[in-house]
Each structure stands twice: as C-alpha cells, then as structure tokens.
C-alpha atoms as a PDB file:
ATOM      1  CA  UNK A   1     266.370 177.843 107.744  1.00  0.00           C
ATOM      2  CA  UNK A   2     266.257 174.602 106.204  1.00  0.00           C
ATOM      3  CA  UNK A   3     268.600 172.747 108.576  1.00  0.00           C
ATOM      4  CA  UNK A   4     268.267 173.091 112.223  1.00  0.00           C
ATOM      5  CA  UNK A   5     268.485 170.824 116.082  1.00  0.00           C
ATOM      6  CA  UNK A   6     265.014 170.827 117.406  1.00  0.00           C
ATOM      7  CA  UNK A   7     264.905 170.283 121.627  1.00  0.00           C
ATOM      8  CA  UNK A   8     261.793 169.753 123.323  1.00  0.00           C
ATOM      9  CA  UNK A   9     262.878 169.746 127.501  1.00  0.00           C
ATOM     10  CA  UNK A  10     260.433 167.909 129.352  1.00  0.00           C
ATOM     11  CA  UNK A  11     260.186 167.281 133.299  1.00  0.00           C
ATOM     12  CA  UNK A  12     261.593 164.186 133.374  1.00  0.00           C
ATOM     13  CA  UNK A  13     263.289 163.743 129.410  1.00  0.00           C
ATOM     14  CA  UNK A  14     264.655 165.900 126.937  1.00  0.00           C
ATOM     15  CA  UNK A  15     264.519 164.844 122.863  1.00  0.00           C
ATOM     16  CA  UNK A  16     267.045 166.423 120.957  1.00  0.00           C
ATOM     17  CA  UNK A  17     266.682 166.094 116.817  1.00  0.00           C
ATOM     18  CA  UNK A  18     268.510 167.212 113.695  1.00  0.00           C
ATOM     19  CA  UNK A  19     265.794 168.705 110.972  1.00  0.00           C
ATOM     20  CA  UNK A  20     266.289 168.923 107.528  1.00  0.00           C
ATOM     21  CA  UNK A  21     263.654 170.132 105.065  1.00  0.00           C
ATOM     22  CA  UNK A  22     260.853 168.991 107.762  1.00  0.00           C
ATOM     23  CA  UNK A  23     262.175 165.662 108.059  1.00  0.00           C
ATOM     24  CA  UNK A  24     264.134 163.944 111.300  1.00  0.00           C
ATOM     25  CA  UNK A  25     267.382 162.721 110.194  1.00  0.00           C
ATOM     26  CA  UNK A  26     269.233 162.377 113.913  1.00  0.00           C
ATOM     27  CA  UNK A  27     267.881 162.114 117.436  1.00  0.00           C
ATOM     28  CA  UNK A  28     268.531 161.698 121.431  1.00  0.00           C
ATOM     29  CA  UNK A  29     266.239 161.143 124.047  1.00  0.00           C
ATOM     30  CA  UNK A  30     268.109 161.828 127.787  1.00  0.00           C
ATOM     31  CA  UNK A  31     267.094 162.051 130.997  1.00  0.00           C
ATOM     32  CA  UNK A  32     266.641 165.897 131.573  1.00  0.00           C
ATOM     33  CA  UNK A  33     269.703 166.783 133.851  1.00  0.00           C
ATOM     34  CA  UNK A  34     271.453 170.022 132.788  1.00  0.00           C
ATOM     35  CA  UNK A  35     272.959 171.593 130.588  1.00  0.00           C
ATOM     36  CA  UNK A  36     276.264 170.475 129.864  1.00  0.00           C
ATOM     37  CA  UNK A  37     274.287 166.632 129.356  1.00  0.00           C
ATOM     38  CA  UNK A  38     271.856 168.932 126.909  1.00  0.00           C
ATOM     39  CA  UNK A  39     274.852 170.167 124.837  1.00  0.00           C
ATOM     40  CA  UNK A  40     276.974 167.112 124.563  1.00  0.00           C
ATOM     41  CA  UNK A  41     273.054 165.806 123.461  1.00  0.00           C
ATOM     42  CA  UNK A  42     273.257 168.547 120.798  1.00  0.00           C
ATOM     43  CA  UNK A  43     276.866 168.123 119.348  1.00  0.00           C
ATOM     44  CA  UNK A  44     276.239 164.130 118.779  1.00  0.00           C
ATOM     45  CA  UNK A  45     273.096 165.021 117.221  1.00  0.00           C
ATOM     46  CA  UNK A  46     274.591 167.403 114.920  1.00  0.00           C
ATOM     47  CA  UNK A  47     277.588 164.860 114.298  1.00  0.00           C
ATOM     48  CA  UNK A  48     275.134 162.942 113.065  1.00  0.00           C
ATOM     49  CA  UNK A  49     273.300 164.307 110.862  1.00  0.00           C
ATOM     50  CA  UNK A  50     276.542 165.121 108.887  1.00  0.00           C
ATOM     51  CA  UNK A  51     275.944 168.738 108.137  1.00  0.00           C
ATOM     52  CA  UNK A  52     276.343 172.083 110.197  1.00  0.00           C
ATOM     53  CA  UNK A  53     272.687 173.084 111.765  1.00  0.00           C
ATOM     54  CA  UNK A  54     271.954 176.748 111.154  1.00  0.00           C
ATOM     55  CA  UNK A  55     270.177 177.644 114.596  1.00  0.00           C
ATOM     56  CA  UNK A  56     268.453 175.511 117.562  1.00  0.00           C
ATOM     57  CA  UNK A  57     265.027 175.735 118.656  1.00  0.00           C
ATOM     58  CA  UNK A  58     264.396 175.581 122.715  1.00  0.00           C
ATOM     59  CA  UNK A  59     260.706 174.083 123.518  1.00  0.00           C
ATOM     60  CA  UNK A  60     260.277 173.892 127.455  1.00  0.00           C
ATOM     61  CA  UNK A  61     257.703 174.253 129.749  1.00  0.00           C
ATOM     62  CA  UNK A  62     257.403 176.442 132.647  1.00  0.00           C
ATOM     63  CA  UNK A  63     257.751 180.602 132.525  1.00  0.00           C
ATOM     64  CA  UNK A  64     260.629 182.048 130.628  1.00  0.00           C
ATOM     65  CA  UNK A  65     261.692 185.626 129.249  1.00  0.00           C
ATOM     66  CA  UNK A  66     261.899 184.911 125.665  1.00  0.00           C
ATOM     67  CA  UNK A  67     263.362 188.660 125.265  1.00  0.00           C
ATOM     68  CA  UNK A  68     266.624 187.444 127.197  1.00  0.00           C
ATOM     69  CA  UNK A  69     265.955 183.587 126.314  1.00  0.00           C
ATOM     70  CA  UNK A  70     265.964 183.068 130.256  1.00  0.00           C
ATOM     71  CA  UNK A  71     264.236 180.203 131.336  1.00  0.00           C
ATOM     72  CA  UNK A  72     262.764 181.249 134.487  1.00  0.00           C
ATOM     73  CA  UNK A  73     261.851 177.536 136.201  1.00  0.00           C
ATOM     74  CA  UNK A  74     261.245 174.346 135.175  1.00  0.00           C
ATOM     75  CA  UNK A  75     258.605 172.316 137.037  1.00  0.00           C
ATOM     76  CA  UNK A  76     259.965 169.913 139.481  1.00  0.00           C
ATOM     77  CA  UNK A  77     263.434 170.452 138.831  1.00  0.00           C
ATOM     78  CA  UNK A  78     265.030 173.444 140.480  1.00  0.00           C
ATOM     79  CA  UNK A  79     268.556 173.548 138.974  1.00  0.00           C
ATOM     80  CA  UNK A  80     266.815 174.881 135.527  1.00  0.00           C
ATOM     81  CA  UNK A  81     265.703 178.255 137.626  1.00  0.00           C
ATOM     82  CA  UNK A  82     266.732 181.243 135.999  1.00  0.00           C
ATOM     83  CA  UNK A  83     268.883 179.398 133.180  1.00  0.00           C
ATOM     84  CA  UNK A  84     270.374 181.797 130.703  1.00  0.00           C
ATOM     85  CA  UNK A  85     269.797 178.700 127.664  1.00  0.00           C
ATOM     86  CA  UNK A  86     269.978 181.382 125.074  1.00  0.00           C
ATOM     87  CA  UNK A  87     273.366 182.378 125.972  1.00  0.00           C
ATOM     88  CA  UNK A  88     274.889 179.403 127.179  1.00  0.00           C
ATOM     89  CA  UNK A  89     274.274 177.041 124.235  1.00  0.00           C
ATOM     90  CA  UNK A  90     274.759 179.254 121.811  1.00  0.00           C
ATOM     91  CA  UNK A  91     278.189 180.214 123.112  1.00  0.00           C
ATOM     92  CA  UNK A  92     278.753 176.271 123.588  1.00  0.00           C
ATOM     93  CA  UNK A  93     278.054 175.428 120.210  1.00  0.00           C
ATOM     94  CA  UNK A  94     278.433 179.180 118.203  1.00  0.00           C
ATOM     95  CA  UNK A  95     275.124 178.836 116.759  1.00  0.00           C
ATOM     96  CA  UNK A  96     271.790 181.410 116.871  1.00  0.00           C
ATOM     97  CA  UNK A  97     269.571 179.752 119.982  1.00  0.00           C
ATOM     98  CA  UNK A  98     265.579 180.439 120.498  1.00  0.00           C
ATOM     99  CA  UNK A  99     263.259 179.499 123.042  1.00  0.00           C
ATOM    100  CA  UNK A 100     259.612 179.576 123.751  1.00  0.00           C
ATOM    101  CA  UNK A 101     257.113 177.338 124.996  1.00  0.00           C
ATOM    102  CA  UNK A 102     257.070 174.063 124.363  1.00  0.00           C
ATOM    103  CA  UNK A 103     253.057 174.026 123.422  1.00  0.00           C
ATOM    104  CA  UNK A 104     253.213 177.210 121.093  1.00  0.00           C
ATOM    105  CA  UNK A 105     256.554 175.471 119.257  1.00  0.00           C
ATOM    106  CA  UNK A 106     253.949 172.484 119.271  1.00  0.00           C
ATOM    107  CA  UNK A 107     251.445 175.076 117.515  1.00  0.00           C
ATOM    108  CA  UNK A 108     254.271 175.870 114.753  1.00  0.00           C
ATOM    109  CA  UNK A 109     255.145 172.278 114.720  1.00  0.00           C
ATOM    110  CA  UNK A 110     250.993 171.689 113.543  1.00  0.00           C
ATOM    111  CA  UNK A 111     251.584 175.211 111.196  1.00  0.00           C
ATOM    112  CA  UNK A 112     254.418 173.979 109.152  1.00  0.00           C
ATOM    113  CA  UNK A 113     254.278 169.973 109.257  1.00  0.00           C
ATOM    114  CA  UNK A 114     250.882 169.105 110.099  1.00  0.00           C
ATOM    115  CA  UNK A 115     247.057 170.163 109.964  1.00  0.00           C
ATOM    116  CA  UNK A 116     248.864 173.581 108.575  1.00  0.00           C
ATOM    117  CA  UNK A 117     245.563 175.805 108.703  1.00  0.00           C
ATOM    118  CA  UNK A 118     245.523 179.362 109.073  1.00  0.00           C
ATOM    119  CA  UNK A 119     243.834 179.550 112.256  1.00  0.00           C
ATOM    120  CA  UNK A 120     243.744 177.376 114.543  1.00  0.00           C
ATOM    121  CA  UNK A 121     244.431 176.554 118.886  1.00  0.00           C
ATOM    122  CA  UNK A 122     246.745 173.561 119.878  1.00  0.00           C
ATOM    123  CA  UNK A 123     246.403 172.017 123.060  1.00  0.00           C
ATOM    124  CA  UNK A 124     248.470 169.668 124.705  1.00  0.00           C
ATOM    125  CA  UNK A 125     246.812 167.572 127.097  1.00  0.00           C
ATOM    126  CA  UNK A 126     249.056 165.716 129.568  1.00  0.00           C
ATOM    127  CA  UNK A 127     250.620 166.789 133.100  1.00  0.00           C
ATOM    128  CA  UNK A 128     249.428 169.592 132.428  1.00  0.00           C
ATOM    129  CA  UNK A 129     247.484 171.463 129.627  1.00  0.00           C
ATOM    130  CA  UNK A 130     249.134 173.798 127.238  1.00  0.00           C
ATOM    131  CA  UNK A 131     248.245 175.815 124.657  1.00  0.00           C
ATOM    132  CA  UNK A 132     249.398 177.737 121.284  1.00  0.00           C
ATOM    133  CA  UNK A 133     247.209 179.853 118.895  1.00  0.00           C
ATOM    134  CA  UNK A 134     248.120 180.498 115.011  1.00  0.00           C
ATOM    135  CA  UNK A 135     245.905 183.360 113.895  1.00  0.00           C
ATOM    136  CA  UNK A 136     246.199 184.332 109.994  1.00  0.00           C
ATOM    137  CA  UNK A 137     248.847 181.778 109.332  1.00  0.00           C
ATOM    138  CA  UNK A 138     251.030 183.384 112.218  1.00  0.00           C
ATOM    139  CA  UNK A 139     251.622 182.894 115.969  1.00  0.00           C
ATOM    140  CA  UNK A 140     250.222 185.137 118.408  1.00  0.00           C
ATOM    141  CA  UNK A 141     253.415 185.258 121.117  1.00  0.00           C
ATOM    142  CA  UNK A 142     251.467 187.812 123.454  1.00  0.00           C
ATOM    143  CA  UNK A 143     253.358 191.105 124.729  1.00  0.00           C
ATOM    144  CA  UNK A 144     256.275 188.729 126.479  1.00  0.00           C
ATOM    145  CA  UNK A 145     255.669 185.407 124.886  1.00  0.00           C
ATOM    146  CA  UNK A 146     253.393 183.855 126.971  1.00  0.00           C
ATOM    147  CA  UNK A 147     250.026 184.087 125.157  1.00  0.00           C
ATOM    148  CA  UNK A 148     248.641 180.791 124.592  1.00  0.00           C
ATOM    149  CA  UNK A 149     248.550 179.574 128.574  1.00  0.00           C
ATOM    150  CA  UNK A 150     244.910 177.848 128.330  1.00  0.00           C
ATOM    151  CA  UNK A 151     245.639 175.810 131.214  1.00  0.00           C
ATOM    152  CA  UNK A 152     245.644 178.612 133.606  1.00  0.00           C
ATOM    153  CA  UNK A 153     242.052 180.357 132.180  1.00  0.00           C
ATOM    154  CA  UNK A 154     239.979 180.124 135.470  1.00  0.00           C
ATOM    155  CA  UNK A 155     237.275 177.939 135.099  1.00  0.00           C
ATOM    156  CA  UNK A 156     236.130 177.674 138.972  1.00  0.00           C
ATOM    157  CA  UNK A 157     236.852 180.607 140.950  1.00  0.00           C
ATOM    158  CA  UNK A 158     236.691 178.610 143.981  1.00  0.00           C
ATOM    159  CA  UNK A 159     238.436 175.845 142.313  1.00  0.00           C
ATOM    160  CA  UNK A 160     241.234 173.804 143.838  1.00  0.00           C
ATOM    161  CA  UNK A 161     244.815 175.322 143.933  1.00  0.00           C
ATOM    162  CA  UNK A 162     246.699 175.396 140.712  1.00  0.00           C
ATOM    163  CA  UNK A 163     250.554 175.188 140.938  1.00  0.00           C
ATOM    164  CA  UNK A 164     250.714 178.537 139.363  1.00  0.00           C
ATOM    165  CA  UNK A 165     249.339 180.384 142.408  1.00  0.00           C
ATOM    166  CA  UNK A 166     245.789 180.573 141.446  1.00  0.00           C
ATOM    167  CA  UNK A 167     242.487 178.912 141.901  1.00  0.00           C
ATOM    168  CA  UNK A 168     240.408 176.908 139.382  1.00  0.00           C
ATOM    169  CA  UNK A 169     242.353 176.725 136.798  1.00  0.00           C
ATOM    170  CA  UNK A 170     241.619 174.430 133.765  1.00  0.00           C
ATOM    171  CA  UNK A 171     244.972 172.323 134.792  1.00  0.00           C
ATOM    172  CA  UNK A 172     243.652 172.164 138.477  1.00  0.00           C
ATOM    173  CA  UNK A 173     240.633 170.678 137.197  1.00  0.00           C
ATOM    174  CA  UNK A 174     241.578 168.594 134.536  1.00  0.00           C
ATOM    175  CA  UNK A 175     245.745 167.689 133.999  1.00  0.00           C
ATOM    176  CA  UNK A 176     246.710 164.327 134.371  1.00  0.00           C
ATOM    177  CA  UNK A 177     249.005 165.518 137.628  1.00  0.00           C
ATOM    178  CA  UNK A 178     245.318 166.351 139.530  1.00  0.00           C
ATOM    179  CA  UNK A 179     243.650 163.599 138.033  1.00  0.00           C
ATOM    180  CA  UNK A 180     246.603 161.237 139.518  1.00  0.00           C
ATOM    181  CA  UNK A 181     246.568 163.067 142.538  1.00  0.00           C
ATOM    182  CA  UNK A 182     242.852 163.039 142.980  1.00  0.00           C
ATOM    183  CA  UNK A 183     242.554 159.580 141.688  1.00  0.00           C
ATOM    184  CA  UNK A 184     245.130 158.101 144.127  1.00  0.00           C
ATOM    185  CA  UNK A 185     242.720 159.746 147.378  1.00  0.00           C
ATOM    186  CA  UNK A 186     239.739 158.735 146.037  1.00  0.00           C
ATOM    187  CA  UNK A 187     240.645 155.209 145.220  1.00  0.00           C
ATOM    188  CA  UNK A 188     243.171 154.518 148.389  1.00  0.00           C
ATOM    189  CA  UNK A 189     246.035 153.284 145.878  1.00  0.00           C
ATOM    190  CA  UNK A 190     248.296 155.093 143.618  1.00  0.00           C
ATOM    191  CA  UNK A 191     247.025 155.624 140.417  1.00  0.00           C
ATOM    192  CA  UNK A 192     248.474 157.294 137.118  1.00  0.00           C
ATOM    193  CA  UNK A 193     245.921 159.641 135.175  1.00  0.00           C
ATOM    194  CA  UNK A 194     246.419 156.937 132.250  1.00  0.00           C
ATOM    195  CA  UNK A 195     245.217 154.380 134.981  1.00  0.00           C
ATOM    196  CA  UNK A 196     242.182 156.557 135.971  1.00  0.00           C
ATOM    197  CA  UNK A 197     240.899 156.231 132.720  1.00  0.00           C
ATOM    198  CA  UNK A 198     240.974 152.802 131.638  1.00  0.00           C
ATOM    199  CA  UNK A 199     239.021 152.842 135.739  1.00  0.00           C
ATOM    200  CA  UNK A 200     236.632 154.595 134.250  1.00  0.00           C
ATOM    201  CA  UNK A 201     236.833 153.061 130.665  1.00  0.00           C
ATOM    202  CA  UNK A 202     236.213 149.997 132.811  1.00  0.00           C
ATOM    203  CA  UNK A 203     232.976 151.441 134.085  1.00  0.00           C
ATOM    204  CA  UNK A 204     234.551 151.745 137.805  1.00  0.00           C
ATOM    205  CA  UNK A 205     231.816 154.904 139.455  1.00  0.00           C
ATOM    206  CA  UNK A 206     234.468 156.992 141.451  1.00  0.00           C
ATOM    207  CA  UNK A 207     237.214 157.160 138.396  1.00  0.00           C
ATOM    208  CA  UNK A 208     234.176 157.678 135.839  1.00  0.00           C
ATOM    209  CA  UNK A 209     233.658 160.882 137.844  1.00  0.00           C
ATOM    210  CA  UNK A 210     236.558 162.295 138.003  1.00  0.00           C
ATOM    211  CA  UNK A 211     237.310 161.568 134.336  1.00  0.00           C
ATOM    212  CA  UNK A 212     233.822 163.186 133.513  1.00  0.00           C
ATOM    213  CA  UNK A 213     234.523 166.015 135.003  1.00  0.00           C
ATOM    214  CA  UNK A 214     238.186 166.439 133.440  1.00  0.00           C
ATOM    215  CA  UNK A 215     236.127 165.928 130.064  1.00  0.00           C
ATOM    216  CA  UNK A 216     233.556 168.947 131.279  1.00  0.00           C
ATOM    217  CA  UNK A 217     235.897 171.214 132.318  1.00  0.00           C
ATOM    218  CA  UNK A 218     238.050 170.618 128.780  1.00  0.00           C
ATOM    219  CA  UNK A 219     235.233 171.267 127.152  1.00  0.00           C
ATOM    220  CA  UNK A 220     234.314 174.522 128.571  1.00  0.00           C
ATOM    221  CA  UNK A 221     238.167 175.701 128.209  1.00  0.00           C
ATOM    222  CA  UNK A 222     237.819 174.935 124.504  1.00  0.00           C
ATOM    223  CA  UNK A 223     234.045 176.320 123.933  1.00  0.00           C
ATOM    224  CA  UNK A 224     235.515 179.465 125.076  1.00  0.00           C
ATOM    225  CA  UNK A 225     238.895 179.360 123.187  1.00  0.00           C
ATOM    226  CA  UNK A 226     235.936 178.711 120.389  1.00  0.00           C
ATOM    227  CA  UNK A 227     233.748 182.126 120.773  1.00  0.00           C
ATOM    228  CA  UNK A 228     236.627 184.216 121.683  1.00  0.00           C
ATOM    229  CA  UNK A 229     239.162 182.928 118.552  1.00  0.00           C
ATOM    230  CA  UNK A 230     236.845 181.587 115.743  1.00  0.00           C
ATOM    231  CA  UNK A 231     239.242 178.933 114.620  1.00  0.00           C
ATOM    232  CA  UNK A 232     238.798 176.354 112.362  1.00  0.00           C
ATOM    233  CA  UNK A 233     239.681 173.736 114.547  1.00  0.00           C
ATOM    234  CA  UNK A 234     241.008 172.792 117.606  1.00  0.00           C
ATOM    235  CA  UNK A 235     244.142 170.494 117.335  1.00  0.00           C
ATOM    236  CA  UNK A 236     245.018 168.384 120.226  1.00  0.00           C
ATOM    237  CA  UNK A 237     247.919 166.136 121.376  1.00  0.00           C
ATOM    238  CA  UNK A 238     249.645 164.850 124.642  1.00  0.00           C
ATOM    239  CA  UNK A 239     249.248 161.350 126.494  1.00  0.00           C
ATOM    240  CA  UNK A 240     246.032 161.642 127.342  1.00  0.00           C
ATOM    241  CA  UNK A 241     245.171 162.022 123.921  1.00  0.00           C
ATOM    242  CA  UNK A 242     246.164 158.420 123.705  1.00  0.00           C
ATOM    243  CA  UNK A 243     242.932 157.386 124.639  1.00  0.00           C
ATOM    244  CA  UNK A 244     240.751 160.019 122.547  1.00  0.00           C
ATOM    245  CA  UNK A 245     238.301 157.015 121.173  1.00  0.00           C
ATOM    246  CA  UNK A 246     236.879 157.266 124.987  1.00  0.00           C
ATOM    247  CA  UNK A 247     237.983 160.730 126.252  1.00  0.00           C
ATOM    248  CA  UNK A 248     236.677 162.765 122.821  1.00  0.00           C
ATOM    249  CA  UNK A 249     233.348 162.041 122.547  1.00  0.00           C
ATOM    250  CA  UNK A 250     232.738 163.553 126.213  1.00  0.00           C
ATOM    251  CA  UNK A 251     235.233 166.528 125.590  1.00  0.00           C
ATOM    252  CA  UNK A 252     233.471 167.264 122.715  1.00  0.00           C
ATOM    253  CA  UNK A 253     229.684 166.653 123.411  1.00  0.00           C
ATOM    254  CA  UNK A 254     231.077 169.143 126.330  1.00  0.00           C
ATOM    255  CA  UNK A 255     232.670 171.801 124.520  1.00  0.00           C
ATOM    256  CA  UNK A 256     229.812 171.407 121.752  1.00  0.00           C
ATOM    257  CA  UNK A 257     226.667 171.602 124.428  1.00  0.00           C
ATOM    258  CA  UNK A 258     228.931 175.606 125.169  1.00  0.00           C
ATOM    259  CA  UNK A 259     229.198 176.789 122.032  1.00  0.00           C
ATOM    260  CA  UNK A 260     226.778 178.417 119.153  1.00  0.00           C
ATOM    261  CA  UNK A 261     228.789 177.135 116.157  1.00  0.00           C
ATOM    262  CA  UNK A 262     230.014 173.293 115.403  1.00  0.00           C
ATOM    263  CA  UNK A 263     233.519 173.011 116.736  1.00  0.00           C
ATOM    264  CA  UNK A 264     235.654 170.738 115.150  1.00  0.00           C
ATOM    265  CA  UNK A 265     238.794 168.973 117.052  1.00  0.00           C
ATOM    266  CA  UNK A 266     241.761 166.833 115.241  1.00  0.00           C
ATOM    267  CA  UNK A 267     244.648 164.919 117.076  1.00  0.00           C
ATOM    268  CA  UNK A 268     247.458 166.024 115.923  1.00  0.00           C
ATOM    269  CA  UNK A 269     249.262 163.985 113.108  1.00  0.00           C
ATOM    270  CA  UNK A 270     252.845 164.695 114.039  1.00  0.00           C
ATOM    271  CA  UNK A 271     252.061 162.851 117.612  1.00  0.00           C
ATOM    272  CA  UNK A 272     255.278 163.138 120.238  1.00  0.00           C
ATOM    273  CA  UNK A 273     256.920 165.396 117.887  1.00  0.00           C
ATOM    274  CA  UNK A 274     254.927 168.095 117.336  1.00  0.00           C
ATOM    275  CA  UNK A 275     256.869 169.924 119.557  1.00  0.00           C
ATOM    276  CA  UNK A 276     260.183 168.805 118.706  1.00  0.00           C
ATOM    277  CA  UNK A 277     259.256 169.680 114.466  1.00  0.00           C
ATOM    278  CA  UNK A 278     258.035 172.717 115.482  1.00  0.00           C
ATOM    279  CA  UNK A 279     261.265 173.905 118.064  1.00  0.00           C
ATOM    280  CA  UNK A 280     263.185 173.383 114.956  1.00  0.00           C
ATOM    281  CA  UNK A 281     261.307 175.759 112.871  1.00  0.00           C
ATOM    282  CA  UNK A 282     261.030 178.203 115.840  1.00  0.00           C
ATOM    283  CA  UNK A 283     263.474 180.698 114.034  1.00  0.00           C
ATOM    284  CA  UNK A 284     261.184 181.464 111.180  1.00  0.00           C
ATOM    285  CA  UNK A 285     258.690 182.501 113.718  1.00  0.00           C
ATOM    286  CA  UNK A 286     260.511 184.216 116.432  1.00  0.00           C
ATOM    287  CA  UNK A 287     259.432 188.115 116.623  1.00  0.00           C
ATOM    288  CA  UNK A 288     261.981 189.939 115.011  1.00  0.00           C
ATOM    289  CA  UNK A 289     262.388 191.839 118.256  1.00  0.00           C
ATOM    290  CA  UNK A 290     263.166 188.792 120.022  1.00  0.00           C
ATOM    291  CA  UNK A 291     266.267 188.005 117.954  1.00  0.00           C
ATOM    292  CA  UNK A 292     269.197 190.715 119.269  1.00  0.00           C
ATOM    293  CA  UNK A 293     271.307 188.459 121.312  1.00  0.00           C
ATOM    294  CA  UNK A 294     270.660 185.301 119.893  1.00  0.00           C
ATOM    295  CA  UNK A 295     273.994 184.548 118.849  1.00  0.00           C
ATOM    296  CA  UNK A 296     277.073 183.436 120.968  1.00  0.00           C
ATOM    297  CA  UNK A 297     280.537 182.960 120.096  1.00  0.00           C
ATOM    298  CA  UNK A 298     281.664 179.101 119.616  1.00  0.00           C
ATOM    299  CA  UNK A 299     283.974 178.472 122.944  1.00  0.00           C
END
C-alpha cells in the first residue's frame, strides 16, 4: 500500500500523518482525547493530502488484542479502556484499520525507512521503554502481538514496583516516569527525567546516581536482548535519546562490559516519527491472520 494515514497515540498527544511512497505529505498533532477528535484528525488529514488513503495504521501504547484490534488501556487515560479502534474508525471512515504497538510499528518504521537491516531490536527510551524486534527482514509479533515488551524483562527480582504488576522491571529501574519520580524524592523538588540528567550532566552526586544506574540497568536489558537475538544492532530512539552524547557512552560501556561479542547501537534516523512512518506501513506487516475484520463500512 503505497498511500496510507499513519497515527501514533501517545499519553498526552496523538500525530496523525498522510504517507505516500515513504514520504509525509499531511499531518496533525492533537491533544489525545477520544475518538471522535481522532477521526475528525484523520478526515482533515486525508483532505489534505488530496488523494484517498488505502488503510490506517494504529501505533499506541499500553496492552491491546491485535486479533480484535481492541485496545485494552491506555496509560493514564481511562476512557481509551477496552476501545474497539479497529471497528470504530474503520466504520467512520470505510477504510481497512490496524493496530499494534506503538514501539514494534517504530521497529517497521526503522525496517522500511530507516537503518532497514535484517535483524535488528528497537528500543524506545522515554516514559517508559519499549521494544520491537525484526528477525530475517520480518517482525516477530509473538503468539498475540505482544512480543517485543523489553521494558517489562525483570532485571531485579526484588526491584521496585512496575506499573504492570510486577517487580524489577527494566522500566521500574530505568524510564524517565521512575527517574522523575525518584529524582523529585531524592532532590526535594520536582524534577523531569530530562532535568535529572542535565543534574547529573552537571556533575550534581545524587542525580549522577540515579542516572548511572538507569544507564546500568539499560545496559544489561540490551546485553541480554544481545546473546539471546544476535542482531546486528540495536536501534534506539525516544526523548531520552536526546541526550545520547552523555547517556550512550555509559549505556554502552554497560551493555558492552555483559556481553561476549561487540554490540553496536544507532539512534534512529527517522527521530519522532519512527513510529508514525512505520504505523503507516503497518498493513504490509500485519499477520495475515490478523486481517479478518479489518474492514468497516463508511457510515
């Protein structure tokens, strides 16, 4: 599909862009709301771009059925729980609909636009930490769809609490929301995780911790990716990859001091829209299985 609306909902803004050939022609940033503000979004995007779009791609976070194209929950924002998306934009705008998560759409974003090796893991280091994998030149979806979720491998068993129920988890450690959250107690002020690292970019002791350990615990989470996968590199993106000139040297000299082979990491090219390039080309990759009930009757 050559022509196709890309959506990447985040937890606080949804983009919304027109693809053609692998190249942005229309966009919309929103605040994300619901979906009749996602649709309207979606039919002044494909205005436009002056041509009729041939499917849309759904990138989101949080769990989701991609066999139904339910999203399940978003984080932080309970009137996405148990959203039937699949159904109720394509019957809104008569078009085939697809959703998966928004870090393996940023995978097939890095397949098809960017980096474009074979084999490869894409993390996405911000809130949160996400993952996709591209094995062979193809995405590994997992049994349900949810292969991929790096950010919840268990890297200290008695860890703090992770959102997701468990306890250690790489994004417990290491996502900007605990490093914020952590940051803010430990320094008596509110602090974002951006603002935790120029602390410690600053030399300031406290933040310097915290950030080192972030960095350690990355770096084990990718040394591990690295024995179990054998890629040829690890891509990486998100805002905390803003400041990769400090924050790669210790995720790699951690990741590195883990692993037998030399592991090589890239940021990712496409920056912000890795996700939204790759949504768009989400229904060359969708299982076939996945597909029954993707279309819905214009309304």
């Amino acid at each position: 599909m050559e022509r196709a609306i890309g959506v990447d909902i985040g937890g606080t803004r949804t983009r919304v862009a027109a693809v053609a050939g692998g190249r942005i022609v229309a966009r919309r940033t929103l605040p994300t709301q619901g979906l009749p503000e996602l649709i309207s979004a979606l039919r002044e995007v494909a205005g436009e771009a002056g041509w009729e779009p041939e499917a849309v791609g759904i990138a989101a976070p949080g769990p989701m059925d991609m066999r139904t194209g339910v999203l399940r929950a978003l984080p932080n924002l309970p009137a996405w729980r148990d959203v039937d998306l699949r159904g109720e934009v394509g019957r809104a705008l008569g078009l085939p609909v697809y959703l998966a998560n928004d870090a393996t759409c940023a995978a097939i974003g890095e397949l098809e636009f960017g980096h474009r090796a074979a084999d490869f893991v894409y993390l996405t280091w911000s809130t949160g930490i996400g993952g996709g994998i591209v094995a062979g030149g193809r995405v590994a979806w997992g049994a349900t769809g949810q292969a991929g979720e790096v950010g919840h491998m268990v890297l200290q068993p008695d860890g703090p609490p992770c959102a997701c129920g468990k306890r250690g988890c790489l994004e417990a450690v290491a996502g900007g929301a605990t490093l914020a959250r952590r940051g803010s107690e430990l320094l008596g002020e509110v602090v974002s995780a951006q603002g935790l690292v120029e602390r410690a970019r600053a030399g300031e002791p406290r933040a310097l911790g915290l950030i080192d350990a972030a960095c350690r615990a990355l770096g084990q989470g990718i040394a591990i990716l690295w024995e179990v996968l054998e890629p040829e590199l690890v891509v990486l993106g998100g805002g905390l990859t803003g400041s990769w000139d400090f924050l790669g040297p210790k995720v790699l000299a951690a990741a590195q001091a883990m692993a037998r082979e030399q592991i090589r990491m890239e940021l990712t090219p496409l920056g912000d829209d890795a996700g939204l390039l790759g949504a768009s080309a989400l229904p060359r990759h969708i299982p076939p299985a996945w597909r029954s009930g993707a279309y819905g009757p214009r309304v």
